[in-house]
C-alpha atoms as a PDB file:
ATOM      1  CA  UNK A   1      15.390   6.062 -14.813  1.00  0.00           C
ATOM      2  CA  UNK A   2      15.446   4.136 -11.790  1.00  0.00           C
ATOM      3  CA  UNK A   3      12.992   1.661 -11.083  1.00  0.00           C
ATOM      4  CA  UNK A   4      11.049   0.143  -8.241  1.00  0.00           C
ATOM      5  CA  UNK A   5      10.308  -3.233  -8.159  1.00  0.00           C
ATOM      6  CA  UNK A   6       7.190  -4.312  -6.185  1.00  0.00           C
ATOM      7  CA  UNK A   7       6.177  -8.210  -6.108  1.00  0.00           C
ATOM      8  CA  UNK A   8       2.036  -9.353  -5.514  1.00  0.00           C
ATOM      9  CA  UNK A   9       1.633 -12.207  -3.564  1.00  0.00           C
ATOM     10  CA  UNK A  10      -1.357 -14.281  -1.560  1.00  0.00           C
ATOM     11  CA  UNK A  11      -3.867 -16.770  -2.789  1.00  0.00           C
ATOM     12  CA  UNK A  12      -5.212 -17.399  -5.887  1.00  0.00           C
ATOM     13  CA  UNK A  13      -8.373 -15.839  -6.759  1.00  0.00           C
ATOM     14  CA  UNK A  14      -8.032 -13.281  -4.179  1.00  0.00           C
ATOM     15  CA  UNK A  15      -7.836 -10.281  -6.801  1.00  0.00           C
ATOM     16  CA  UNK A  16      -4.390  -9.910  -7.088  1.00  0.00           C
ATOM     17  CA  UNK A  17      -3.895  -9.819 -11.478  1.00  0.00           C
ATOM     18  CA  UNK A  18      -7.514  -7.547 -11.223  1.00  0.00           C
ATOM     19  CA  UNK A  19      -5.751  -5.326  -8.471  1.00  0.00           C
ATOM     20  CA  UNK A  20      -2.991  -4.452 -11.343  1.00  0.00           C
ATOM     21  CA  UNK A  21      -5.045  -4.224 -13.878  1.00  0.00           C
ATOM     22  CA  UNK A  22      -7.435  -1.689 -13.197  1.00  0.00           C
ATOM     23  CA  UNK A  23      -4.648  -0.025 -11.815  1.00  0.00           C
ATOM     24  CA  UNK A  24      -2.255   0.288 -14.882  1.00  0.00           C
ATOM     25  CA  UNK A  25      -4.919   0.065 -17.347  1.00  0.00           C
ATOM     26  CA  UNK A  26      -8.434   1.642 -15.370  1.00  0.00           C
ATOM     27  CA  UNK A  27     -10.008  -1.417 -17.221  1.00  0.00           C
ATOM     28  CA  UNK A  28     -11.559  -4.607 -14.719  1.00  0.00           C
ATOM     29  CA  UNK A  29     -10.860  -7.548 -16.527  1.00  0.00           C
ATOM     30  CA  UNK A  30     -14.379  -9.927 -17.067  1.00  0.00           C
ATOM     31  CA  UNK A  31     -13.271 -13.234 -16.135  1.00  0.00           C
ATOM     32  CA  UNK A  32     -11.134 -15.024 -13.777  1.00  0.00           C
ATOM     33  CA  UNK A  33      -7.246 -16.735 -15.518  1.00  0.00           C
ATOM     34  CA  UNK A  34      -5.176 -17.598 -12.870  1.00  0.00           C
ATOM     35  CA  UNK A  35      -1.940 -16.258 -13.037  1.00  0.00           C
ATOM     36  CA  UNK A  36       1.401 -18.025 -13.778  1.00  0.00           C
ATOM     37  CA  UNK A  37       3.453 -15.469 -13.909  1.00  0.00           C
ATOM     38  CA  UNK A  38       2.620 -11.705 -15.664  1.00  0.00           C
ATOM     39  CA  UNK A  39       4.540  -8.176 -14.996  1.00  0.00           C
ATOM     40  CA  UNK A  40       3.599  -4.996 -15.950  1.00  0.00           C
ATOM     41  CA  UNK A  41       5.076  -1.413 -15.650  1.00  0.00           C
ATOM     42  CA  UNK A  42       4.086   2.536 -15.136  1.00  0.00           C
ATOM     43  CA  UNK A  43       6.411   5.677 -15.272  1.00  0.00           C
ATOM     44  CA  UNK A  44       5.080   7.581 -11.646  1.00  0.00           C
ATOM     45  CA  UNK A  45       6.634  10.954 -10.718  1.00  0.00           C
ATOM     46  CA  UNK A  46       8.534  11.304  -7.272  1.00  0.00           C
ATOM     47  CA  UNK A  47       9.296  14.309  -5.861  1.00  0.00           C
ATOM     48  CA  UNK A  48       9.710  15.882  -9.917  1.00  0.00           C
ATOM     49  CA  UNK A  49      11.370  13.050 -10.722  1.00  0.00           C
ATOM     50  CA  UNK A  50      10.232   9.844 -13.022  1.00  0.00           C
ATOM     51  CA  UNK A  51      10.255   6.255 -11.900  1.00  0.00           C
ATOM     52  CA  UNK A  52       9.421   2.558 -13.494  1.00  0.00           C
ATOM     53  CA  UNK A  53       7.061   0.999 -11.112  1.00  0.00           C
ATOM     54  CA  UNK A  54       7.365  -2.621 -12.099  1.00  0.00           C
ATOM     55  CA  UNK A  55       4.393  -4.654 -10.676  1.00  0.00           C
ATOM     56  CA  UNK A  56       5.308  -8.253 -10.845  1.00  0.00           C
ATOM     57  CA  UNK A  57       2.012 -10.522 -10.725  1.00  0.00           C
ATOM     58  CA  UNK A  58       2.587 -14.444  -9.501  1.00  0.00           C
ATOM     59  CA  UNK A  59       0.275 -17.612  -9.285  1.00  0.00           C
ATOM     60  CA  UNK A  60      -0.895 -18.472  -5.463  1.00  0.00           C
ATOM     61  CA  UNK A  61      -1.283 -21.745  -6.316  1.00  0.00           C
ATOM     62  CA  UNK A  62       0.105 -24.217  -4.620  1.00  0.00           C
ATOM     63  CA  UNK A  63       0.996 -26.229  -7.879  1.00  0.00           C
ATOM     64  CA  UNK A  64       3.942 -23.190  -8.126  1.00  0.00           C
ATOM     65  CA  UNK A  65       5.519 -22.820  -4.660  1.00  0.00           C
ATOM     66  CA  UNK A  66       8.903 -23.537  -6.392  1.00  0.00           C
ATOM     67  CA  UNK A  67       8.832 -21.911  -9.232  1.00  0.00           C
ATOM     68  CA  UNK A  68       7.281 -18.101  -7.971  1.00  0.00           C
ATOM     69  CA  UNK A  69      10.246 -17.685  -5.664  1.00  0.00           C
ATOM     70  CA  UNK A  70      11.812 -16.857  -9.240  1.00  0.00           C
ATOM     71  CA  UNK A  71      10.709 -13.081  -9.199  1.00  0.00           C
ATOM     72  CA  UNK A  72      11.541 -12.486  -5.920  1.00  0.00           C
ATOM     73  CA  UNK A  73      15.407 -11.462  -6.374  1.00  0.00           C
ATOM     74  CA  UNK A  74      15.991  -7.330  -6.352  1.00  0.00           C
ATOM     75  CA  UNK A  75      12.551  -6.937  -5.143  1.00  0.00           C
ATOM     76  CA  UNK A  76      11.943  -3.422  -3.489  1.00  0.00           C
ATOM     77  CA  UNK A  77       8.138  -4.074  -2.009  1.00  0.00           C
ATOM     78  CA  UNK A  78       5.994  -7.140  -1.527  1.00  0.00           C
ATOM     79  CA  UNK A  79       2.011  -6.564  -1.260  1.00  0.00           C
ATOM     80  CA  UNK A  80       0.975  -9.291   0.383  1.00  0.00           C
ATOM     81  CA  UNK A  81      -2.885  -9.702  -0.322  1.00  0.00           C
ATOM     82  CA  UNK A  82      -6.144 -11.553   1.097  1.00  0.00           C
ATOM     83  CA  UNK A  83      -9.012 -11.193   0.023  1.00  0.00           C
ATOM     84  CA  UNK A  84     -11.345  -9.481   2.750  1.00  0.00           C
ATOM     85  CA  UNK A  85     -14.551 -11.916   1.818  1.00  0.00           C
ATOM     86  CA  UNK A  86     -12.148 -15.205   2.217  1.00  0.00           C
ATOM     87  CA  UNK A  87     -10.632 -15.859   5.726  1.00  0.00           C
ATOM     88  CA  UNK A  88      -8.566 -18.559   4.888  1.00  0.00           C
ATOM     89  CA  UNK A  89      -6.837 -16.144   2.451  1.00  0.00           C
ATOM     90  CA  UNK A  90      -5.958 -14.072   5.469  1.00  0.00           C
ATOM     91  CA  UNK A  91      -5.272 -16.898   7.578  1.00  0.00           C
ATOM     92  CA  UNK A  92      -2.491 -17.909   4.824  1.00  0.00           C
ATOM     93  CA  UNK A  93      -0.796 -14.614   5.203  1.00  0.00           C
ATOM     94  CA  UNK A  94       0.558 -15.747   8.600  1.00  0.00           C
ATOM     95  CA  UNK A  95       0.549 -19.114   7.553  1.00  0.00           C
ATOM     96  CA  UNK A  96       2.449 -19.314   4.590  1.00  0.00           C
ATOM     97  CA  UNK A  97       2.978 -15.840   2.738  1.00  0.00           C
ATOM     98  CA  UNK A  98       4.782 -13.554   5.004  1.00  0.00           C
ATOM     99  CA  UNK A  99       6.844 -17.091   5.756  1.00  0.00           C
ATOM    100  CA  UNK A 100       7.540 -17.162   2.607  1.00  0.00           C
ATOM    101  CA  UNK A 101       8.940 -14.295   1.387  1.00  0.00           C
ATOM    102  CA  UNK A 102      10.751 -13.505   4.673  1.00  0.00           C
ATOM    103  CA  UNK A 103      12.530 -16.409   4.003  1.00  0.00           C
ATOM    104  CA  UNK A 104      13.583 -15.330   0.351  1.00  0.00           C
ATOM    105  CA  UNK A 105      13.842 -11.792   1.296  1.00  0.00           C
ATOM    106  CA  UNK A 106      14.299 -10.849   5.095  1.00  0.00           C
ATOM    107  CA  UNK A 107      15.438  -7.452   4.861  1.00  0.00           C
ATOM    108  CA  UNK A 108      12.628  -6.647   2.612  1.00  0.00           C
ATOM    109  CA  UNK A 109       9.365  -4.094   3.418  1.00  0.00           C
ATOM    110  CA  UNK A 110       6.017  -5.707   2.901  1.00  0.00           C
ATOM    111  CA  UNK A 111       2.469  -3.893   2.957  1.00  0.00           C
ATOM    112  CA  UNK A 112      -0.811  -6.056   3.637  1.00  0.00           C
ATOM    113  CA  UNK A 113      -3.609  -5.554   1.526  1.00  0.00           C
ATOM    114  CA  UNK A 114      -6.900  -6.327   2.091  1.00  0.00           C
ATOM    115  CA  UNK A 115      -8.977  -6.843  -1.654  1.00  0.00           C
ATOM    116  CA  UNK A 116     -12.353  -6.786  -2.689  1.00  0.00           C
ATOM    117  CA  UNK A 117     -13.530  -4.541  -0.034  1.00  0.00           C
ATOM    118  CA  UNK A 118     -16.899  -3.690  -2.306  1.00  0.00           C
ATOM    119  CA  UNK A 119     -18.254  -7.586  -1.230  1.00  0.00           C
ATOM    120  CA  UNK A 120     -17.945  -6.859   2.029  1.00  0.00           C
ATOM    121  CA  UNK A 121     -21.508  -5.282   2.292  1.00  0.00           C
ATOM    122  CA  UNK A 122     -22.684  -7.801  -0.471  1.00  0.00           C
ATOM    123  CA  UNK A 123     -25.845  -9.813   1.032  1.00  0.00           C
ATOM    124  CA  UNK A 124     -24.682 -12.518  -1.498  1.00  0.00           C
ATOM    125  CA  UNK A 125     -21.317 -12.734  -0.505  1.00  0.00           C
ATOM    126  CA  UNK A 126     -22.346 -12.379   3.435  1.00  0.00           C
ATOM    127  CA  UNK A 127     -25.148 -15.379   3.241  1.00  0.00           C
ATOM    128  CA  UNK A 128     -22.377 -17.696   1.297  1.00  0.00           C
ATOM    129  CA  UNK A 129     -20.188 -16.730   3.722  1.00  0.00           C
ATOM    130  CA  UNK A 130     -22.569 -17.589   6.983  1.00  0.00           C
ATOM    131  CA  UNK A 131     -23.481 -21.012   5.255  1.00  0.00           C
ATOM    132  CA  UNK A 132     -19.964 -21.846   6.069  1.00  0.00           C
ATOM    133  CA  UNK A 133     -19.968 -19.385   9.741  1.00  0.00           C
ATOM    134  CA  UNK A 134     -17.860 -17.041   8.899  1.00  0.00           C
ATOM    135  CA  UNK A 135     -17.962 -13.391   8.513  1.00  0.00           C
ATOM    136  CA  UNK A 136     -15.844 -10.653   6.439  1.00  0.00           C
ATOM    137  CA  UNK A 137     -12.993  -9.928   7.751  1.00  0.00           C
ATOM    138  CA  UNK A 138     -13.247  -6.408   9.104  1.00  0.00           C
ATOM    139  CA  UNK A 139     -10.499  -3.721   8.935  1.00  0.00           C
ATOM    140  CA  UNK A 140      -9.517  -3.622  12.850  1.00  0.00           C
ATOM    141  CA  UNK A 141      -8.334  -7.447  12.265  1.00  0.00           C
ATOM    142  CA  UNK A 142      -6.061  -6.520   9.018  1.00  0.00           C
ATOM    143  CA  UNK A 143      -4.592  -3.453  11.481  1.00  0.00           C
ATOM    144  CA  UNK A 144      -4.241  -6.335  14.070  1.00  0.00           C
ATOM    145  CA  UNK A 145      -2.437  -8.714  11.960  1.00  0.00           C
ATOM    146  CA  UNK A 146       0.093  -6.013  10.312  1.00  0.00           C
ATOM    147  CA  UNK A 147       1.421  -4.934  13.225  1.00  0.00           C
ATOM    148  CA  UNK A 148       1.584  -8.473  14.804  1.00  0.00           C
ATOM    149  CA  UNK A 149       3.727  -9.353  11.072  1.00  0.00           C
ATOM    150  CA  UNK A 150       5.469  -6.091  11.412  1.00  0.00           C
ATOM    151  CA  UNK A 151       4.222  -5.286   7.966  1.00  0.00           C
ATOM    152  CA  UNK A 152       4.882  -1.322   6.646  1.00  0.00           C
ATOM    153  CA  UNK A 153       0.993  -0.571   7.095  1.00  0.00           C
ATOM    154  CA  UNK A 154      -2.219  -2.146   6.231  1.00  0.00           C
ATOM    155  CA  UNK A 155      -4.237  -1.042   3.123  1.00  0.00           C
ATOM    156  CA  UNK A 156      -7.735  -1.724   1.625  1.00  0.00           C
ATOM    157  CA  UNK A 157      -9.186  -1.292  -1.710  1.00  0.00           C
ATOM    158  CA  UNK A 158     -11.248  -2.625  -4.477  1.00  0.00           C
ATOM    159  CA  UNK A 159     -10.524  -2.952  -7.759  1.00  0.00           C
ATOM    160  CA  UNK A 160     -13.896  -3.347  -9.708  1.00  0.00           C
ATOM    161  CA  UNK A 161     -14.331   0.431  -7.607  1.00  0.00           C
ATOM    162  CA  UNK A 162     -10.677   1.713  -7.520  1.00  0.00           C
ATOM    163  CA  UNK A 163     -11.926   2.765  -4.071  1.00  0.00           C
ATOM    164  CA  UNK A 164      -8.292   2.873  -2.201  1.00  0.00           C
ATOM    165  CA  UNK A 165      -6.297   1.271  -5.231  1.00  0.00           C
ATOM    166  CA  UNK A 166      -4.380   4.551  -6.202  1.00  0.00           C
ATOM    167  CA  UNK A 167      -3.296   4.807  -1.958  1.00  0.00           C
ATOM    168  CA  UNK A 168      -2.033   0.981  -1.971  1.00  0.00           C
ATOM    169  CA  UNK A 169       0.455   1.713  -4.662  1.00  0.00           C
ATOM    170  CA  UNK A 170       1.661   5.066  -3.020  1.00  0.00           C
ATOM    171  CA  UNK A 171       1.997   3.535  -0.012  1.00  0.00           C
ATOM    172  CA  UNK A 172       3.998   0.626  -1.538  1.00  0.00           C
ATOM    173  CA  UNK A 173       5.979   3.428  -3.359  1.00  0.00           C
ATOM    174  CA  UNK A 174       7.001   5.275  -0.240  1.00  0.00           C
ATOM    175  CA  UNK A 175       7.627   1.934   1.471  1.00  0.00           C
ATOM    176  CA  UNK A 176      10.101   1.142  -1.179  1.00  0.00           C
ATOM    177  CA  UNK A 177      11.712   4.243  -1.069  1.00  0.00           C
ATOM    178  CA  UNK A 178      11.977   4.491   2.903  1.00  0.00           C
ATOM    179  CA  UNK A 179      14.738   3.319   4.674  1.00  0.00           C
ATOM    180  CA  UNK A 180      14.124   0.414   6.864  1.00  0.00           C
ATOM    181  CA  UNK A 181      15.767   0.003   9.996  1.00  0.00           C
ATOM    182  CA  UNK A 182      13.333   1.976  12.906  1.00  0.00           C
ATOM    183  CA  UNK A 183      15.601   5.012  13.639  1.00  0.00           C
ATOM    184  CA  UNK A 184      16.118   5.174  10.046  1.00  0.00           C
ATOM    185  CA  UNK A 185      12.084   5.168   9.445  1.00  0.00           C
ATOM    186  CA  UNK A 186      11.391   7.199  12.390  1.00  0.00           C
ATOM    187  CA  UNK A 187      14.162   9.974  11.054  1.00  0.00           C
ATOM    188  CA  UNK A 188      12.022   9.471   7.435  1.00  0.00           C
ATOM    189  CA  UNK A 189       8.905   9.884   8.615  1.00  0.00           C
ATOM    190  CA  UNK A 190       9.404  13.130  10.331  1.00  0.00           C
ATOM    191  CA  UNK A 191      11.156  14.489   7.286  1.00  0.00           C
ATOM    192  CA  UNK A 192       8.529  13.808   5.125  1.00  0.00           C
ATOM    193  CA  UNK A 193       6.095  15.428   7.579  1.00  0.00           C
ATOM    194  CA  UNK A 194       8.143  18.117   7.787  1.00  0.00           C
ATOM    195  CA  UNK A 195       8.550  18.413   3.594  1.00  0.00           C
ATOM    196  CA  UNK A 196       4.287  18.485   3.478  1.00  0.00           C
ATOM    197  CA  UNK A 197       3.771  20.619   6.495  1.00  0.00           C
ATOM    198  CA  UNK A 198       6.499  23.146   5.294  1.00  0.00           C
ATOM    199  CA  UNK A 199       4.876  23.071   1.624  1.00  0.00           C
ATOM    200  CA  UNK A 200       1.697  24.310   3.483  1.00  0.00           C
ATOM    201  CA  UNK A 201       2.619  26.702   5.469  1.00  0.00           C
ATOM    202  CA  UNK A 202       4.239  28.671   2.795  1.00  0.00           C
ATOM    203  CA  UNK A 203       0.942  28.643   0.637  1.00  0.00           C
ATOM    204  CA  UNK A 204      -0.308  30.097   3.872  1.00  0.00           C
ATOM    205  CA  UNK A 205       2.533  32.681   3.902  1.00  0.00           C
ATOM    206  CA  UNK A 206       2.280  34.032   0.887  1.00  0.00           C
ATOM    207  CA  UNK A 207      -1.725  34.153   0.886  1.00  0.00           C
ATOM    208  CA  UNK A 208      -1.252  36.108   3.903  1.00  0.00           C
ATOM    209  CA  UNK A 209       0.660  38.367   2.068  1.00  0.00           C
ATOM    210  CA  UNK A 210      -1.986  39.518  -0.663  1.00  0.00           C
ATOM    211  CA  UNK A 211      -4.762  39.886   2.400  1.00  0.00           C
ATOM    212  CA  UNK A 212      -4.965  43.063   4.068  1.00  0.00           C
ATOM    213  CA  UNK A 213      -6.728  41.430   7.488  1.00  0.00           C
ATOM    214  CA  UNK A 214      -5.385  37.748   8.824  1.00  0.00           C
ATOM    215  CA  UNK A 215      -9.153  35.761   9.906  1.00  0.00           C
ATOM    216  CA  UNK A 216      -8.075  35.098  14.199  1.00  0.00           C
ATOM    217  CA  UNK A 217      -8.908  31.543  13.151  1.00  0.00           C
ATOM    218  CA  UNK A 218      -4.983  31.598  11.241  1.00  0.00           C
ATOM    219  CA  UNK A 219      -3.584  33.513  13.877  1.00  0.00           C
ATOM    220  CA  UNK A 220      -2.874  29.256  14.942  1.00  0.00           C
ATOM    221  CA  UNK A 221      -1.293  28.615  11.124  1.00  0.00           C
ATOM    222  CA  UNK A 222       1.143  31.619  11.874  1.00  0.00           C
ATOM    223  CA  UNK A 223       2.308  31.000  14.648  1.00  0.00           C
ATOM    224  CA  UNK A 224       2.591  26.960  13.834  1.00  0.00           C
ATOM    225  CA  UNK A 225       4.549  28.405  10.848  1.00  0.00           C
ATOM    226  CA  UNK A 226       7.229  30.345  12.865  1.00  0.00           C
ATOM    227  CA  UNK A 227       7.518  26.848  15.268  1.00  0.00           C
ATOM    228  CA  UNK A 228       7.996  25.092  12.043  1.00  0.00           C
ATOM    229  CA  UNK A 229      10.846  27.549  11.168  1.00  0.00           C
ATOM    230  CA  UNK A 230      13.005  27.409  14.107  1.00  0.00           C
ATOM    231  CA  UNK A 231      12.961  23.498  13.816  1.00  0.00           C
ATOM    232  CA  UNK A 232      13.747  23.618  10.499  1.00  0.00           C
ATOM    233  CA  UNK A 233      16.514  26.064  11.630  1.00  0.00           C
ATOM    234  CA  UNK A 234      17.895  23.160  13.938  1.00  0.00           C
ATOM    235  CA  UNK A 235      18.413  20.212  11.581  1.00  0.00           C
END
């Protein structure tokens, strides 16, 4: 079974061992142990066939900057988190996380991740937060500062909610998976949209085939299907 070997970085306390527990477990852990080093591992199905996710936790502190360099070897994907209600977590991603593991791992895919998006609206969390005069950070500056990194994509979630947790590790799956150089990822991408959008239009197809009358508002589907054919015809 092959496996895929994904690495969580950022600061401490940003949500990183919660973000992989609720995710392999559907449990949110009660109270706060910083991390020294933890790993887990889930069996996810790709394209009908099974992988070992292994999610490989590590302490932001600074008190380890020489020893969590350790996991990095063989790693597939880095998720490089901040937590959304603490800008200088997402100040260190420029400043000292995407440094970091581009210097351990150059050639290696990253996705940003922006935790703890249920505090955002929190009037607790927002009145700490102006005490201090600062904000949350809001999504358009994590899409800012992923392209500016070069960084696959940038994802949200929460994991006291799950809201977005399941997309973060699909994305980090595909990520892993994709090749990386940009013709490479451009010649991916339109695969893949060509592997969903073909998957479609044969449902279509064959529903057509069991209706007597085709609604005008599929007369589009059709002939988007027969489009879809001839390019498919081509490659």
């Amino acid at each position: 079974m092959q496996t895929i070997k994904c690495v969580v970085v950022g600061d401490g306390a940003v949500g990183k061992t919660c973000l992989l527990i609720s995710y392999t477990t559907n449990k949110f852990p009660s109270e706060y142990v910083p991390t020294v080093f933890d790993n887990y591992a889930v069996t996810v199905m790709i394209g009908g066939e099974p992988y070992t996710l292994g999610l490989f936790d590590t302490a932001g502190q600074e008190d380890y900057d020489r020893l969590r360099p350790l996991s990095y070897p063989q790693t597939d994907v880095f998720l490089v988190c901040f937590s959304v209600v603490s800008p200088s977590s997402f100040e260190n991603v420029k400043e000292k996380w995407v440094p970091e593991i581009s210097h351990h791992c150059p050639k290696t895919p990253f996705l940003l991740v922006g935790t703890q998006v249920d505090l955002r609206e929190d009037s607790n969390t927002i009145e700490k937060l102006a005490k201090n005069k600062q904000r949350p950070i809001a999504p358009e500056n994590g899409d800012k500062l992923y392209r500016e990194l070069r960084a696959v994509k940038y994802v949200e979630c929460s994991a006291l909610t799950q809201r977005g947790l399941k997309n973060v590790f699909d994305e980090a799956i595909l990520a892993a998976l994709e090749p990386q150089s940009p013709n490479q990822r451009e010649s991916a991408s339109f695969y893949r949209l060509l592997v969903k959008q073909t998957k479609l239009l044969t449902l279509f197809k064959e529903w057509t085939k069991s209706r007597k009358e085709v609604p005008y508002v599929c007369v589009f589907f059709r002939v988007h299907y027969q489009c879809l054919e001839n390019t498919l015809s081509k490659c």
